[in-house]
Every structure is written in structure tokens, then in C-alpha cells.
PDB file of N, CA and C in Angstrom:
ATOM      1  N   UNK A   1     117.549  78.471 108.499  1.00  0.00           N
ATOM      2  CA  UNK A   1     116.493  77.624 108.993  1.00  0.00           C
ATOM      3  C   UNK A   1     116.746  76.196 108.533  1.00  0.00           C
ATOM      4  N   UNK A   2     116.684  75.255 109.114  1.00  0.00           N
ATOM      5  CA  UNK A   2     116.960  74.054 109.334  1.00  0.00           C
ATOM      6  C   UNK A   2     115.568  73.702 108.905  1.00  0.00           C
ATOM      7  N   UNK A   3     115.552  72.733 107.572  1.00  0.00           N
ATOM      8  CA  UNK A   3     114.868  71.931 106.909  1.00  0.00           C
ATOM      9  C   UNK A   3     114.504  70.186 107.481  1.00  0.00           C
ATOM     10  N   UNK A   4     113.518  69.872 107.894  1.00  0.00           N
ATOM     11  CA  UNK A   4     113.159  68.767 108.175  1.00  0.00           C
ATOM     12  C   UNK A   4     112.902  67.493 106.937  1.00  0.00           C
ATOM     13  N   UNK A   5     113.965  66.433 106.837  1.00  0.00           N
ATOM     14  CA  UNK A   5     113.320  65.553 105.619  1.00  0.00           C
ATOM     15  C   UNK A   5     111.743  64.418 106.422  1.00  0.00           C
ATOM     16  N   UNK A   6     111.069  64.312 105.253  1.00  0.00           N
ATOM     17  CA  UNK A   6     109.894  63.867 105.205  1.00  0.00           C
ATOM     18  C   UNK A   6     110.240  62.590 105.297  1.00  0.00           C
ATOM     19  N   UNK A   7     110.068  61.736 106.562  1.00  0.00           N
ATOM     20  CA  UNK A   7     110.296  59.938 106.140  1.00  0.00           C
ATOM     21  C   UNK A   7     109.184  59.446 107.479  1.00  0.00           C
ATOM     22  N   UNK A   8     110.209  58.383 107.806  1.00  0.00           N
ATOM     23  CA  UNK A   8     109.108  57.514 108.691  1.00  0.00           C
ATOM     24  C   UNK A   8     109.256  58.363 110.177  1.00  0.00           C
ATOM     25  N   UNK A   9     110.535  58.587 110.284  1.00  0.00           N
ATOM     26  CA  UNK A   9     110.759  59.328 111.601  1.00  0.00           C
ATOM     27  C   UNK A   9     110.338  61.139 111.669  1.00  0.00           C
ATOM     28  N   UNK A  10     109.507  61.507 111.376  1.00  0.00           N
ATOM     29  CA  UNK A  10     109.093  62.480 110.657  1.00  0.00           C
ATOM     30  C   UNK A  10     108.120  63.248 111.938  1.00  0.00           C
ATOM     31  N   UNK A  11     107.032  62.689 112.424  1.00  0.00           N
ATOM     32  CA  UNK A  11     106.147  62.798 113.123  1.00  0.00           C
ATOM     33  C   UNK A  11     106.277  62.000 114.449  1.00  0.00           C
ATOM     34  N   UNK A  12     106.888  61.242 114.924  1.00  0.00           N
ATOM     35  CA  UNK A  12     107.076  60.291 116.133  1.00  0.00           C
ATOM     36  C   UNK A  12     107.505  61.234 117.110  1.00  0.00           C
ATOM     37  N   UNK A  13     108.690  62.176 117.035  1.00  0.00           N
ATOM     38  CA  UNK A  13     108.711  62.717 118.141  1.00  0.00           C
ATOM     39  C   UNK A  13     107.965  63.990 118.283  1.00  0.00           C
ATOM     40  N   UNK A  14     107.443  64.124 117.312  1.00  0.00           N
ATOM     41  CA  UNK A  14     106.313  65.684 117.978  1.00  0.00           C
ATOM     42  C   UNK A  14     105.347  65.192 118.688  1.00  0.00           C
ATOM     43  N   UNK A  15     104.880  63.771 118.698  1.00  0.00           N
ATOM     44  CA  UNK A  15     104.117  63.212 120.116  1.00  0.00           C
ATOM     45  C   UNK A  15     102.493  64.225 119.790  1.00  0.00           C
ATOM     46  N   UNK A  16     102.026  63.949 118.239  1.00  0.00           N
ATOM     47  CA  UNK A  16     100.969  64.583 117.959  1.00  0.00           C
ATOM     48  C   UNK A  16      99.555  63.654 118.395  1.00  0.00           C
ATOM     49  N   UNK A  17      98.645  64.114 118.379  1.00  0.00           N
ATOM     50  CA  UNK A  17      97.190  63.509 118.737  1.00  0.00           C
ATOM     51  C   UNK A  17      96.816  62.877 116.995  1.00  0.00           C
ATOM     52  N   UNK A  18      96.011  62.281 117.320  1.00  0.00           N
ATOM     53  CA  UNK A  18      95.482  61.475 115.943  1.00  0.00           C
ATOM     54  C   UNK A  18      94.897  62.404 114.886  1.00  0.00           C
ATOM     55  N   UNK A  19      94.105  63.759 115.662  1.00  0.00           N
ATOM     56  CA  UNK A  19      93.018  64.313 114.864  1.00  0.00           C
ATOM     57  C   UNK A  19      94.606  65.687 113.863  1.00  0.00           C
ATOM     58  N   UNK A  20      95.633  65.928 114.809  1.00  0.00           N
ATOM     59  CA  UNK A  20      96.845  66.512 114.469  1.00  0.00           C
ATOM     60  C   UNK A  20      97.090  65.772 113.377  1.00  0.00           C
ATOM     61  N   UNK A  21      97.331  64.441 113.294  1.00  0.00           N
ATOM     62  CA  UNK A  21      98.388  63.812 112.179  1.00  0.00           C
ATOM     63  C   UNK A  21      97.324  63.362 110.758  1.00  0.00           C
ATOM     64  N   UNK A  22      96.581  63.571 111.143  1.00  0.00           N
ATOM     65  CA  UNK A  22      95.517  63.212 110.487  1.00  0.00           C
ATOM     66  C   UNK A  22      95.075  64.151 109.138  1.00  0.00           C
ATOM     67  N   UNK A  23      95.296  65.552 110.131  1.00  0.00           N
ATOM     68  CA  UNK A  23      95.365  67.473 109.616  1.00  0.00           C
ATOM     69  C   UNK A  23      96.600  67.670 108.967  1.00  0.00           C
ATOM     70  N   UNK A  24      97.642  66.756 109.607  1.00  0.00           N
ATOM     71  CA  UNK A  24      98.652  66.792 108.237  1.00  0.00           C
ATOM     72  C   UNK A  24      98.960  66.393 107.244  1.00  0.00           C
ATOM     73  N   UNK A  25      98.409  65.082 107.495  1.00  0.00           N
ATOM     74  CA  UNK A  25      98.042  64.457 106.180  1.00  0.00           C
ATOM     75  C   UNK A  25      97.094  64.678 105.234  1.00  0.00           C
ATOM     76  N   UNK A  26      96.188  65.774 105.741  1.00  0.00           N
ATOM     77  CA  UNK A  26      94.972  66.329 105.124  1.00  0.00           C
ATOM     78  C   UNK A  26      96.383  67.476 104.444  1.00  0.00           C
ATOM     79  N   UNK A  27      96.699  68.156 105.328  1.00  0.00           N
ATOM     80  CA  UNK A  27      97.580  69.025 104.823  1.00  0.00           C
ATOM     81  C   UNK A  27      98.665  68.736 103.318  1.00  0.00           C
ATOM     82  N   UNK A  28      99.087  67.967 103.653  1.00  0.00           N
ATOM     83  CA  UNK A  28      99.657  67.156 102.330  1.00  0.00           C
ATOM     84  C   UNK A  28      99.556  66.742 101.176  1.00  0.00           C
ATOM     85  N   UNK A  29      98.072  66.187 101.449  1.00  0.00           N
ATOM     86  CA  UNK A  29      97.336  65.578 100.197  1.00  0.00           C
ATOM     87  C   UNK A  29      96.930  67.034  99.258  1.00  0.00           C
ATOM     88  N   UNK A  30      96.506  67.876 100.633  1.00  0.00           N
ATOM     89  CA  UNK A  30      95.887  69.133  99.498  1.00  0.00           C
ATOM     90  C   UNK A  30      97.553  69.854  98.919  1.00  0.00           C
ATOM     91  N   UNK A  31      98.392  70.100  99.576  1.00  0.00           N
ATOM     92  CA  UNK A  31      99.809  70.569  99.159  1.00  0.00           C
ATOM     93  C   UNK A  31      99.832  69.924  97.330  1.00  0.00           C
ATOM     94  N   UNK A  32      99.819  68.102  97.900  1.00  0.00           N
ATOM     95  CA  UNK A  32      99.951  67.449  96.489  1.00  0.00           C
ATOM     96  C   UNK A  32      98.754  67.334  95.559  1.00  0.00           C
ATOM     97  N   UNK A  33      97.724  68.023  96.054  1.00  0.00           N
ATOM     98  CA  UNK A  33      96.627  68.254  94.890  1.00  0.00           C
ATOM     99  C   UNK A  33      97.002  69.480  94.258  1.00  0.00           C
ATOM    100  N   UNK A  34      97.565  70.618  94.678  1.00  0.00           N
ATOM    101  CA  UNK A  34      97.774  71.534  93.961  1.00  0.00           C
ATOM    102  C   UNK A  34      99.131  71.723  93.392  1.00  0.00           C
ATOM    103  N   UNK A  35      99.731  70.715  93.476  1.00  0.00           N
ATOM    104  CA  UNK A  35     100.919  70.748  92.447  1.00  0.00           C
ATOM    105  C   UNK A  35     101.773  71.411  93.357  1.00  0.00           C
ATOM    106  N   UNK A  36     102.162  71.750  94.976  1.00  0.00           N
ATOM    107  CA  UNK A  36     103.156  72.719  95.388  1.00  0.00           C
ATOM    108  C   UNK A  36     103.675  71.019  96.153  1.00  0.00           C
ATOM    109  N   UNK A  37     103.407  70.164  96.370  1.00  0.00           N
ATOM    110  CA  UNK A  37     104.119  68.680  96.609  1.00  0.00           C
ATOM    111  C   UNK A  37     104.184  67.433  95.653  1.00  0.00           C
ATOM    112  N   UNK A  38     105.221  67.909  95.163  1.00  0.00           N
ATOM    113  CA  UNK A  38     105.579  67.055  93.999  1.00  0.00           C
ATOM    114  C   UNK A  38     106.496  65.755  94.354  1.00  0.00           C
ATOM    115  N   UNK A  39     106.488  64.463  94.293  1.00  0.00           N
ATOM    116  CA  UNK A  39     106.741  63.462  94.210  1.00  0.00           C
ATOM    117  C   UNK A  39     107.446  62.814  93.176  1.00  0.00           C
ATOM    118  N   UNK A  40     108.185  61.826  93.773  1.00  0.00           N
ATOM    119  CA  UNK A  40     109.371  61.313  93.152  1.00  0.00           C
ATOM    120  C   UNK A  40     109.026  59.976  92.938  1.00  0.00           C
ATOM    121  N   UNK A  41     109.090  59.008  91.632  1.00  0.00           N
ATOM    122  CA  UNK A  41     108.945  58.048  91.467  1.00  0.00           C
ATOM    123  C   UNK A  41     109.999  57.288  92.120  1.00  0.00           C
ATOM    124  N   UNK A  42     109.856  56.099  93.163  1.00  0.00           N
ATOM    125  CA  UNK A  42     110.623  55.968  94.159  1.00  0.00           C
ATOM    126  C   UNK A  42     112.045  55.042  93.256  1.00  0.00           C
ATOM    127  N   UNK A  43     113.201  55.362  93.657  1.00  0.00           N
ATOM    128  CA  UNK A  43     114.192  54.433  93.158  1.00  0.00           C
ATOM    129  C   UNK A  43     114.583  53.050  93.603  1.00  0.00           C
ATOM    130  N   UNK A  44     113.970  52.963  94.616  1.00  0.00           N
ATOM    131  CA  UNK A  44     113.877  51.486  95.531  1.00  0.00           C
ATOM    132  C   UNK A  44     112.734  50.819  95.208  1.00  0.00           C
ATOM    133  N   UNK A  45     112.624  49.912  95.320  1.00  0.00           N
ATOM    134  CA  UNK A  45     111.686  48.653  95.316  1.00  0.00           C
ATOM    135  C   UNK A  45     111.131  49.118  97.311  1.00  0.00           C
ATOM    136  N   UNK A  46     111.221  49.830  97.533  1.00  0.00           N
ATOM    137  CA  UNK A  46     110.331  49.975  99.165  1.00  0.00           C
ATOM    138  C   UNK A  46     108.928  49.932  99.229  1.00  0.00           C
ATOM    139  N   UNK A  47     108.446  49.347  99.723  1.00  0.00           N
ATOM    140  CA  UNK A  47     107.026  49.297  99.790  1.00  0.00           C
ATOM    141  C   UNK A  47     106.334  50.085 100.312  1.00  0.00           C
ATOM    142  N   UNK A  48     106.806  51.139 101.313  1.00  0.00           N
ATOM    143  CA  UNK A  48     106.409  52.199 102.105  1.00  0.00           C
ATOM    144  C   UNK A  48     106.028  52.896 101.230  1.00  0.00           C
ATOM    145  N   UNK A  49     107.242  53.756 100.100  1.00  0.00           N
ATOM    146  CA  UNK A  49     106.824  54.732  99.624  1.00  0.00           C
ATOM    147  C   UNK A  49     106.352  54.083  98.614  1.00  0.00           C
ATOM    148  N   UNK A  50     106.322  53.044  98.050  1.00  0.00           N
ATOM    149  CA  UNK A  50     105.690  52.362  96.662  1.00  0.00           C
ATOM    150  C   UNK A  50     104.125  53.460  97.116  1.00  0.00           C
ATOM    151  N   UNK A  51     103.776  52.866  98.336  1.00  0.00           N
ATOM    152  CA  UNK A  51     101.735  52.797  98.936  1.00  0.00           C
ATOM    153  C   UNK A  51     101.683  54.240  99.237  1.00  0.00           C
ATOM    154  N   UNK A  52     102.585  54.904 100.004  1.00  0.00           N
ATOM    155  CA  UNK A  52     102.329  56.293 100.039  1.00  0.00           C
ATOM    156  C   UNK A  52     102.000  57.231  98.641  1.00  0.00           C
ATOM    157  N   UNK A  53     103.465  56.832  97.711  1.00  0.00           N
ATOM    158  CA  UNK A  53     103.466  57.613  96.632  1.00  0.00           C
ATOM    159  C   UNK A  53     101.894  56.807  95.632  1.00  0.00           C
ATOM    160  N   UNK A  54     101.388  55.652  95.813  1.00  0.00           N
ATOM    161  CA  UNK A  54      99.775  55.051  95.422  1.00  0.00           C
ATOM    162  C   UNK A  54      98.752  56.797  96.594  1.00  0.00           C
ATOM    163  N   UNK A  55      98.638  56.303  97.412  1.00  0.00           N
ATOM    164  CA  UNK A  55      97.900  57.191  98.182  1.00  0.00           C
ATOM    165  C   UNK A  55      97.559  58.708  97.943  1.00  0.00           C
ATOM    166  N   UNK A  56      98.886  59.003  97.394  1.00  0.00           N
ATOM    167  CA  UNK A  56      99.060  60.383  96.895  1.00  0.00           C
ATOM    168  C   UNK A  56      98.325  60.598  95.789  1.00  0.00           C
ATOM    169  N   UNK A  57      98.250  59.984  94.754  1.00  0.00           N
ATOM    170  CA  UNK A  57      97.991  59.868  93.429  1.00  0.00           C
ATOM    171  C   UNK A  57      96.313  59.868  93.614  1.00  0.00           C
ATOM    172  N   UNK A  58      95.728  58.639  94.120  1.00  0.00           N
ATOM    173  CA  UNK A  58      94.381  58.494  94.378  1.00  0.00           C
ATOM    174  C   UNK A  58      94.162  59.224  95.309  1.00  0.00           C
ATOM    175  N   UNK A  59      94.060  60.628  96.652  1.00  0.00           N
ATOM    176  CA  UNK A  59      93.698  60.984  97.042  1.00  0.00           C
ATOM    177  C   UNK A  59      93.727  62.538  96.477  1.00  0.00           C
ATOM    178  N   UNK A  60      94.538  63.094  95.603  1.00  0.00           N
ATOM    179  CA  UNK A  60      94.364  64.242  94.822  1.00  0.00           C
ATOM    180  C   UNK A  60      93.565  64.231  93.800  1.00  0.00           C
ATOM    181  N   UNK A  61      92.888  63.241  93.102  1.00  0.00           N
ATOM    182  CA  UNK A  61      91.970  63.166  92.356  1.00  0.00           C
ATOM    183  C   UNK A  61      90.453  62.950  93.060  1.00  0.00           C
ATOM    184  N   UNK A  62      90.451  62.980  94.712  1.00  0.00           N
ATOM    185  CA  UNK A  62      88.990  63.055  95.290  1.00  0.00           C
ATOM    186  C   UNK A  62      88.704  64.859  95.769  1.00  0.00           C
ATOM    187  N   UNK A  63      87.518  64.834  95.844  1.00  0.00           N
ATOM    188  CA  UNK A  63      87.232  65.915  96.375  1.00  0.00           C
ATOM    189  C   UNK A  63      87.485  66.593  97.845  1.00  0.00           C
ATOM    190  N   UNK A  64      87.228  67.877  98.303  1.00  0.00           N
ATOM    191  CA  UNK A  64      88.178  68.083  99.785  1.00  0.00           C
ATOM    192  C   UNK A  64      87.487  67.422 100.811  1.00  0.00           C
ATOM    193  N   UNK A  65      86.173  67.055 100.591  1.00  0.00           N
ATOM    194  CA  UNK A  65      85.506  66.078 101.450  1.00  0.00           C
ATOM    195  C   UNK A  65      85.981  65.316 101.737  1.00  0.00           C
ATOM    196  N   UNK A  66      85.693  64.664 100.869  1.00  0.00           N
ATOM    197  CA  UNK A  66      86.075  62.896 100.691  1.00  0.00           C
ATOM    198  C   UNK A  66      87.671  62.968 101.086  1.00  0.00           C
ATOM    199  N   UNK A  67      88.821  63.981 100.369  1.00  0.00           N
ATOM    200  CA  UNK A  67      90.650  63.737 100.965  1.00  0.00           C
ATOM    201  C   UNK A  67      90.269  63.771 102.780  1.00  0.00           C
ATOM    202  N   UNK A  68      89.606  65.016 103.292  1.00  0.00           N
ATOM    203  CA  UNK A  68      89.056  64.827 104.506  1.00  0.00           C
ATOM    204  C   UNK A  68      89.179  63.489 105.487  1.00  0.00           C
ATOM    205  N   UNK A  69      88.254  62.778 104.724  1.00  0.00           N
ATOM    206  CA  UNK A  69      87.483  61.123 105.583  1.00  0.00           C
ATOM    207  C   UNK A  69      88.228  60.359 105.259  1.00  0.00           C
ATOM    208  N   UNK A  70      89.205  60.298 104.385  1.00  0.00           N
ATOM    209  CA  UNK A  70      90.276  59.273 103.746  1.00  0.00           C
ATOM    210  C   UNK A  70      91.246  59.710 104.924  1.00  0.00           C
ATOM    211  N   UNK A  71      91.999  60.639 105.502  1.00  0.00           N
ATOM    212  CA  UNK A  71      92.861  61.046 106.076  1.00  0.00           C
ATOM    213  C   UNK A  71      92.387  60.854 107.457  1.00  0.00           C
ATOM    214  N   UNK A  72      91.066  60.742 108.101  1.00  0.00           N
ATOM    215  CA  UNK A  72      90.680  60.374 109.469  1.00  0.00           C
ATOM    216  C   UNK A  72      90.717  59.080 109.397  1.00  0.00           C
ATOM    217  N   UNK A  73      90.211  59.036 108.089  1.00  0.00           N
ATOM    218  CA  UNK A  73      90.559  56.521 108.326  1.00  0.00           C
ATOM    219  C   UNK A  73      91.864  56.453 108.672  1.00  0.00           C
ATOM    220  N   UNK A  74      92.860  56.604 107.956  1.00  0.00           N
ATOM    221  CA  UNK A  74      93.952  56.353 107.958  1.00  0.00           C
ATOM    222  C   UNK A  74      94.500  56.426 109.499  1.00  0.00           C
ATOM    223  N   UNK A  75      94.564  57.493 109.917  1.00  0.00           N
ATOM    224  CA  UNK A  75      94.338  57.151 111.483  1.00  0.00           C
ATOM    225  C   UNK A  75      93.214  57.381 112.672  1.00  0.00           C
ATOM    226  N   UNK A  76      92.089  56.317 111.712  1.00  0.00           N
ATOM    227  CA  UNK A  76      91.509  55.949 113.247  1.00  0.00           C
ATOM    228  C   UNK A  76      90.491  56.776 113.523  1.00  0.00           C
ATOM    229  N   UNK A  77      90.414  57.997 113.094  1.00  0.00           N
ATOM    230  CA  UNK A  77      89.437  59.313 113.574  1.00  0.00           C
ATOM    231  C   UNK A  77      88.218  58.687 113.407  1.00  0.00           C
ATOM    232  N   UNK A  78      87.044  59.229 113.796  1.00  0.00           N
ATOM    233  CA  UNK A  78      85.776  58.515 113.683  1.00  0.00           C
ATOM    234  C   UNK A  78      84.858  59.864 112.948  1.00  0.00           C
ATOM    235  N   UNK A  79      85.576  60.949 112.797  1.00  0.00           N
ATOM    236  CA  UNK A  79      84.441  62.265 112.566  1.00  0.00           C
ATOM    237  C   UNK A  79      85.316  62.246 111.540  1.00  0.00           C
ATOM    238  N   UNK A  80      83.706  62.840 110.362  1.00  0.00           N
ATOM    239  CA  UNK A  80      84.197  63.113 108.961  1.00  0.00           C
ATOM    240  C   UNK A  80      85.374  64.285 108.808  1.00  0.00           C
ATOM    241  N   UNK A  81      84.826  65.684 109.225  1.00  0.00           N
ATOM    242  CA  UNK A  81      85.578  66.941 108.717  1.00  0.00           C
ATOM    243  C   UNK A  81      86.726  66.853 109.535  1.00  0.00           C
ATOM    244  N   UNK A  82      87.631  67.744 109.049  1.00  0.00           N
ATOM    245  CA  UNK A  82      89.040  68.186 109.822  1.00  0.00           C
ATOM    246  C   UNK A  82      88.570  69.626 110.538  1.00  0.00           C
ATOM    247  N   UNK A  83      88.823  69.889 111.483  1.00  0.00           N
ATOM    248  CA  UNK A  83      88.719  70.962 112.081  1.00  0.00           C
ATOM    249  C   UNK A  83      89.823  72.368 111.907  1.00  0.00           C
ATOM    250  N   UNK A  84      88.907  73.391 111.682  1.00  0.00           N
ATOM    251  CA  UNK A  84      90.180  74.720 111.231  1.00  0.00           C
ATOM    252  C   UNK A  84      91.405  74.545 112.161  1.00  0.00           C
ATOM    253  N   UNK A  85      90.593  74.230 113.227  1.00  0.00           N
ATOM    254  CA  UNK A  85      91.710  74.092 115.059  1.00  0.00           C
ATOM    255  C   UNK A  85      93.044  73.307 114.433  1.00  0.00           C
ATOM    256  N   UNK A  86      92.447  72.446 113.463  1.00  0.00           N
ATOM    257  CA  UNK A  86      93.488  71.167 113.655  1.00  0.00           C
ATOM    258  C   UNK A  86      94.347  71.431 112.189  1.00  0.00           C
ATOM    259  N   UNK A  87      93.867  71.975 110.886  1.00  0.00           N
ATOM    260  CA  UNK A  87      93.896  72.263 109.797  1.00  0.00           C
ATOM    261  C   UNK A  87      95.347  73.312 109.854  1.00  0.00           C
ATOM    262  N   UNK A  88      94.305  74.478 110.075  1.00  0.00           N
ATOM    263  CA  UNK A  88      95.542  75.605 109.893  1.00  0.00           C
ATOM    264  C   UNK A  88      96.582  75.536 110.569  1.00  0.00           C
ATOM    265  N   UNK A  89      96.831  75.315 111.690  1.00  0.00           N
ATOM    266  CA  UNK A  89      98.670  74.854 112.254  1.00  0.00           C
ATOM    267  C   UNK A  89      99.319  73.998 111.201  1.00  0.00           C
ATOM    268  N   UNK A  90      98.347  72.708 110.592  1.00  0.00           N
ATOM    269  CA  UNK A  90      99.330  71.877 110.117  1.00  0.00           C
ATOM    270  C   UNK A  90      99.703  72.538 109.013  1.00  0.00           C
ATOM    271  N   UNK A  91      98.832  72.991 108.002  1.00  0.00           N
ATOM    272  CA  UNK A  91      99.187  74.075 106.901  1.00  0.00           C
ATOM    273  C   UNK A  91     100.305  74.792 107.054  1.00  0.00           C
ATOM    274  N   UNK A  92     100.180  75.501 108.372  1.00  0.00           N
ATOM    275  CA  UNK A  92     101.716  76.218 108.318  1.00  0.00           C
ATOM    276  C   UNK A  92     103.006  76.032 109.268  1.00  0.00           C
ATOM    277  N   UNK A  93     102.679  74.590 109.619  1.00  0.00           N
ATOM    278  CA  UNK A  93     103.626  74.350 109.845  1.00  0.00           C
ATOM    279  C   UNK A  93     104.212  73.542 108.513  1.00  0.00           C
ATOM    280  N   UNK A  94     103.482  73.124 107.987  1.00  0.00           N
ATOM    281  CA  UNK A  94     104.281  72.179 106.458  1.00  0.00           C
ATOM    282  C   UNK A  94     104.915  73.691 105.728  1.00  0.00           C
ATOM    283  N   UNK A  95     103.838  74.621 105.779  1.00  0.00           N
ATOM    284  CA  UNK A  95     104.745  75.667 104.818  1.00  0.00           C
ATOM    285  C   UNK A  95     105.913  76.357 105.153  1.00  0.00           C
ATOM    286  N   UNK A  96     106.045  76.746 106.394  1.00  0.00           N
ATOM    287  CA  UNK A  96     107.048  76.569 106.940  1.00  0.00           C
ATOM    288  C   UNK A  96     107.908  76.029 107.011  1.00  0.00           C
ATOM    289  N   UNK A  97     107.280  74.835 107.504  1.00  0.00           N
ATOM    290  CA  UNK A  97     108.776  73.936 107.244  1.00  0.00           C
ATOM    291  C   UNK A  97     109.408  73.664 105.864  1.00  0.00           C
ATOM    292  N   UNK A  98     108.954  73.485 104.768  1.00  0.00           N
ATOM    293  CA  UNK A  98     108.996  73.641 103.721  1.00  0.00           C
ATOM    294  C   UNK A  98     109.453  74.333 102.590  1.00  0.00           C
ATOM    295  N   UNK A  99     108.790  76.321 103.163  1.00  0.00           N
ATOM    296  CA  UNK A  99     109.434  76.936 102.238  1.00  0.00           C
ATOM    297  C   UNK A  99     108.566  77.098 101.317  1.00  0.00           C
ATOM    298  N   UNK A 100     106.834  75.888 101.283  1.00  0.00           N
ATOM    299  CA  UNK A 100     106.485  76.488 100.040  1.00  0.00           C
ATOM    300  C   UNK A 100     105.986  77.800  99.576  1.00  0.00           C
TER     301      UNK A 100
END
């Protein structure tokens, strides 16, 4: 099975809906709240992952609510909760893809 790396080109061609990318990033944050997405202090001066690997940090220390409404701002969503509809695919497709 062919492993996908995590970068900018990551999500562009799956041509996902907002409330999708949104569920993965919900997906993520909870991955890296429970310690199964662990992060690398970046070796570049990049600013991308400087704010991502910031994002990570401050959104595992909020509650699943609140990671929720942080992850619909980010893109745009206007409704608080994530939907199971939208939730559980992304869950397993990260675990999946992943391995965790």
C-alpha cells in the first residue's frame, strides 16, 4: 500500500467540499490530541509549517467542541458541529492512509 506524504499538495486533487476538509482537519487535530500524530519541530525556517505545527499545539489543548468550530473557521464553514457524514470517512481515511 502506497503511503501518501502530508504537505501542501495533499488535498487539492481529491477536489473535496469545505465541510470534507474541514472533517479532516477535525480529523487531525483529534489524531494529534491523542498522541497517534506526532509532529516534528520543523528544520526550516518555513512559515507554513512554523503556523500549522502553532495550530496543532493550540488546538489539542481545546475541547472537541471548540477543535470542531476552530476547524469550520479555518475553512469558511458557518455551522458549529462536524457531521458523523463528514467525520467518519475522514477518520478512516487518515487511518488508513496512515496505518495508525
Amino acid at each position: 500500500m502506497q503511503r501518501r506524504p502530508l504537505n501542501n499538495s495533499f488535498y487539492p486533487s481529491l477536489s473535496l467540499s469545505t465541510e470534507c476538509l474541514s472533517a479532516h482537519l477535525f480529523s487531525l487535530t483529534v489524531l494529534h490530541s491523542d498522541s497517534y500524530l506526532l509532529l516534528k519541530s520543523p528544520a526550516s525556517d518555513d512559515r507554513q509549517i512554523t503556523q500549522a505545527t502553532r495550530f496543532f499545539k493550540m488546538t489539542s489543548r481545546l475541547p472537541l467542541e471548540l477543535q470542531m468550530i476552530v476547524c469550520n473557521r479555518v475553512f469558511r464553514v458557518s455551522r458549529d458541529l462536524i457531521s458523523t457524514k463528514d467525520s467518519e470517512p475522514a477518520f478512516r481515511y487518515l487511518v488508513h492512509t496512515f496505518q495508525v
